[in-house]
C-alpha atoms as a PDB file:
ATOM      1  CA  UNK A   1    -289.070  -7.187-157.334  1.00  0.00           C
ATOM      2  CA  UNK A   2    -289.036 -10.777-156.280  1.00  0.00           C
ATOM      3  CA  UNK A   3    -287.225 -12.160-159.428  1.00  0.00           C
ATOM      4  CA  UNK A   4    -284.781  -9.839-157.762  1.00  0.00           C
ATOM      5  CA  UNK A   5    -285.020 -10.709-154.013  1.00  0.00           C
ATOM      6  CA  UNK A   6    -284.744 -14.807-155.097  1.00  0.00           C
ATOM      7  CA  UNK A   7    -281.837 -14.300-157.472  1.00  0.00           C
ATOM      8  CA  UNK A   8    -280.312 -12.628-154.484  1.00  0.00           C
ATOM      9  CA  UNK A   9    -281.348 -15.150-152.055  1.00  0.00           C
ATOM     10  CA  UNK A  10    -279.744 -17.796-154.502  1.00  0.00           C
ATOM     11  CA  UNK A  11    -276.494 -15.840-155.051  1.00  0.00           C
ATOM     12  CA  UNK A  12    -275.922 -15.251-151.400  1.00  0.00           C
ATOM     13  CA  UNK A  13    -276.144 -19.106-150.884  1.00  0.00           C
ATOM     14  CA  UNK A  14    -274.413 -20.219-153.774  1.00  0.00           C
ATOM     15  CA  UNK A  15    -270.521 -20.690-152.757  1.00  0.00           C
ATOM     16  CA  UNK A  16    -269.746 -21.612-155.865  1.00  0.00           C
ATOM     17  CA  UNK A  17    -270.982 -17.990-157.031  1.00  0.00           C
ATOM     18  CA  UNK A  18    -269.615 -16.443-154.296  1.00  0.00           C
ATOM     19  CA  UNK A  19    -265.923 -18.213-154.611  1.00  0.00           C
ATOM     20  CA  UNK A  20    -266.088 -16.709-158.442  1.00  0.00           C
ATOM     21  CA  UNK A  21    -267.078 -13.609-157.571  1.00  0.00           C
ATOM     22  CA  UNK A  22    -264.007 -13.184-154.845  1.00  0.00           C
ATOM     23  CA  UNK A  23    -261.835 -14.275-157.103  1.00  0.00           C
ATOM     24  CA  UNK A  24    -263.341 -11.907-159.710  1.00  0.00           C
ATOM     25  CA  UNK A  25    -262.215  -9.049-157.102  1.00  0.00           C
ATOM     26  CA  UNK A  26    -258.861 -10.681-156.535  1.00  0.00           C
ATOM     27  CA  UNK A  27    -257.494 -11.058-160.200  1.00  0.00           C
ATOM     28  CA  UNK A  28    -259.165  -7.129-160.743  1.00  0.00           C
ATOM     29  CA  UNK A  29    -256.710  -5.948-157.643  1.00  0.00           C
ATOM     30  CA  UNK A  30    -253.820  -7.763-158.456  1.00  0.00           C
ATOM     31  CA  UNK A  31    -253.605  -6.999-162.041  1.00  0.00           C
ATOM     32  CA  UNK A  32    -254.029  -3.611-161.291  1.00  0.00           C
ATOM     33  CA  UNK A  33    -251.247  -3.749-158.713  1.00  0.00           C
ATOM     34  CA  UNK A  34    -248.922  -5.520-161.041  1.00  0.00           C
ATOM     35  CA  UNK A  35    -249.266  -3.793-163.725  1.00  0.00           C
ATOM     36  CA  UNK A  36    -248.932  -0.288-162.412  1.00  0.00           C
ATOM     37  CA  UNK A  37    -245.673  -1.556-160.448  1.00  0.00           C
ATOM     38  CA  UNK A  38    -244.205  -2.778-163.894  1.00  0.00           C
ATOM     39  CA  UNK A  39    -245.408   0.253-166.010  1.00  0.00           C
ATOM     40  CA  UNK A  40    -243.640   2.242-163.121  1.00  0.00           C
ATOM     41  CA  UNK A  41    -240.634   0.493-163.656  1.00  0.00           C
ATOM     42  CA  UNK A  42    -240.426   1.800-167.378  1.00  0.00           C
ATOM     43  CA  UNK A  43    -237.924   5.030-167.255  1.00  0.00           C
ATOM     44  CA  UNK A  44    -235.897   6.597-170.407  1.00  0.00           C
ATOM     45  CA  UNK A  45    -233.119   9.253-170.515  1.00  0.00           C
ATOM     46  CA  UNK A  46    -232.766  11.799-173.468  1.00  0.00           C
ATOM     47  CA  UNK A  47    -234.315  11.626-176.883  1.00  0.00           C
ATOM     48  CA  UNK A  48    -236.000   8.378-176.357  1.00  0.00           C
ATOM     49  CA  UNK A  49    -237.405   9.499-172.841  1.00  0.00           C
ATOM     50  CA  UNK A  50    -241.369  10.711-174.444  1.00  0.00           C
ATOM     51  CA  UNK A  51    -241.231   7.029-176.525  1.00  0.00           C
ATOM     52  CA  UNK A  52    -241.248   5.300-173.448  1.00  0.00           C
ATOM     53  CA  UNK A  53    -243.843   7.814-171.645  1.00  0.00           C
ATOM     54  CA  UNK A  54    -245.770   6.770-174.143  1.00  0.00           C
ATOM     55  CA  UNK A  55    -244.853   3.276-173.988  1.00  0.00           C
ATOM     56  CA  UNK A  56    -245.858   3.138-170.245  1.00  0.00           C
ATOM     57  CA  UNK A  57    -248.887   4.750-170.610  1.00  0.00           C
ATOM     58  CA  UNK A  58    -250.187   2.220-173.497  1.00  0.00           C
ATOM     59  CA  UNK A  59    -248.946  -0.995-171.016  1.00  0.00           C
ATOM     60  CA  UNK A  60    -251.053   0.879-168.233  1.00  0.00           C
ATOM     61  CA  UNK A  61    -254.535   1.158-170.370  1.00  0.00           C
ATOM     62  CA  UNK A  62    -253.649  -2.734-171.100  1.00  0.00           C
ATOM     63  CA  UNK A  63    -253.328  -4.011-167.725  1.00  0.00           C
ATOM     64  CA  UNK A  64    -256.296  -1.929-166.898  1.00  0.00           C
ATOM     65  CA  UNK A  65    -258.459  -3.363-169.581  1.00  0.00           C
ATOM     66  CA  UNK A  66    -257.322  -6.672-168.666  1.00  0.00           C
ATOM     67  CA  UNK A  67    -257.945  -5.909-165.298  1.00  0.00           C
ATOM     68  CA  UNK A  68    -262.337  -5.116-166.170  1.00  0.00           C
ATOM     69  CA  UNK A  69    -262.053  -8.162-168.403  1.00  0.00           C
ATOM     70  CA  UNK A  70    -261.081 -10.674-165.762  1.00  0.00           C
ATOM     71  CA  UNK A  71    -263.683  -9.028-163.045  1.00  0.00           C
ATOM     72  CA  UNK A  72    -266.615  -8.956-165.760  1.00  0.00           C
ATOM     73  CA  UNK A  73    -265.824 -12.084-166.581  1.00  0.00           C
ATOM     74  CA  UNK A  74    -266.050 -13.308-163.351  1.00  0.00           C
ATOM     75  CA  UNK A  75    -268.967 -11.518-162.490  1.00  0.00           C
ATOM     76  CA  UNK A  76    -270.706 -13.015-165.305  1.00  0.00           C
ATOM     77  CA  UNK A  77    -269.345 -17.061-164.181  1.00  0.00           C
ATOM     78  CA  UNK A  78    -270.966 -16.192-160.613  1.00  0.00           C
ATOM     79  CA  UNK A  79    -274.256 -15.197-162.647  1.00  0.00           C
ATOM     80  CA  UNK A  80    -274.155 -18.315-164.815  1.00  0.00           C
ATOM     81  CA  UNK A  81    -273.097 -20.588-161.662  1.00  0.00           C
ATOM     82  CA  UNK A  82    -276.010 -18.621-159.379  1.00  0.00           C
ATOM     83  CA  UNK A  83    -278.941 -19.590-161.946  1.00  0.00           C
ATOM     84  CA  UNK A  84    -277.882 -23.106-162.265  1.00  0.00           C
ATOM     85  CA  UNK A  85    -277.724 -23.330-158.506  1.00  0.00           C
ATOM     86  CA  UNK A  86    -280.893 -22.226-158.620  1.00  0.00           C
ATOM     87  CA  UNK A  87    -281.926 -24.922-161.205  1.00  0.00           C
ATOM     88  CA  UNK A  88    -281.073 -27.757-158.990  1.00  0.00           C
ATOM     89  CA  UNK A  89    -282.301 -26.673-155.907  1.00  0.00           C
ATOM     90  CA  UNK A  90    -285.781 -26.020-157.205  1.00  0.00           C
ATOM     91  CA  UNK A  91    -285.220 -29.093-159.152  1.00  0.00           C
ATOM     92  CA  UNK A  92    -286.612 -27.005-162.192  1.00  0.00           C
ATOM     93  CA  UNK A  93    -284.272 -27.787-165.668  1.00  0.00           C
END
């Protein structure tokens, strides 16, 4: 339990964390936003209408998965940056 407590205490005091982590959430909400307005964008008439259903609803799991890719990855750069932060304040390498 207070492995847990000091990683917390670093992350909350890292910026450097903290800046990746918001942009972790910003890059998940815009993606999402973008690509939902572009998939929504996607119409077809006639014949061809289900092809580009389907069409739109591949490009939507896409941006979605790209969407958890860029927050994970963020997520895990505000881990990485929030141990070494740790590192040099303790002064421990």
């Amino acid at each position: 339990m207070d492995r847990i407590l000091e990683f917390m205490f670093f992350f909350v005091h890292s910026r450097r964390a903290l800046t990746a982590l918001f942009f972790g959430i910003v890059f998940f909400i815009g993606i999402n936003i973008v690509g939902d307005t572009l998939v929504s964008r996607i119409n077809g008439s006639g014949v061809m209408a289900v092809f580009f259903e389907r069409v739109a609803e591949i490009l939507g799991h896409r941006y979605d998965r790209l969407a958890w890719i860029a927050l994970f990855s963020f997520l895990f750069l505000a881990v990485k940056l929030s141990i070494s932060d740790k590192k040099r304040f303790l002064g421990t390498f």
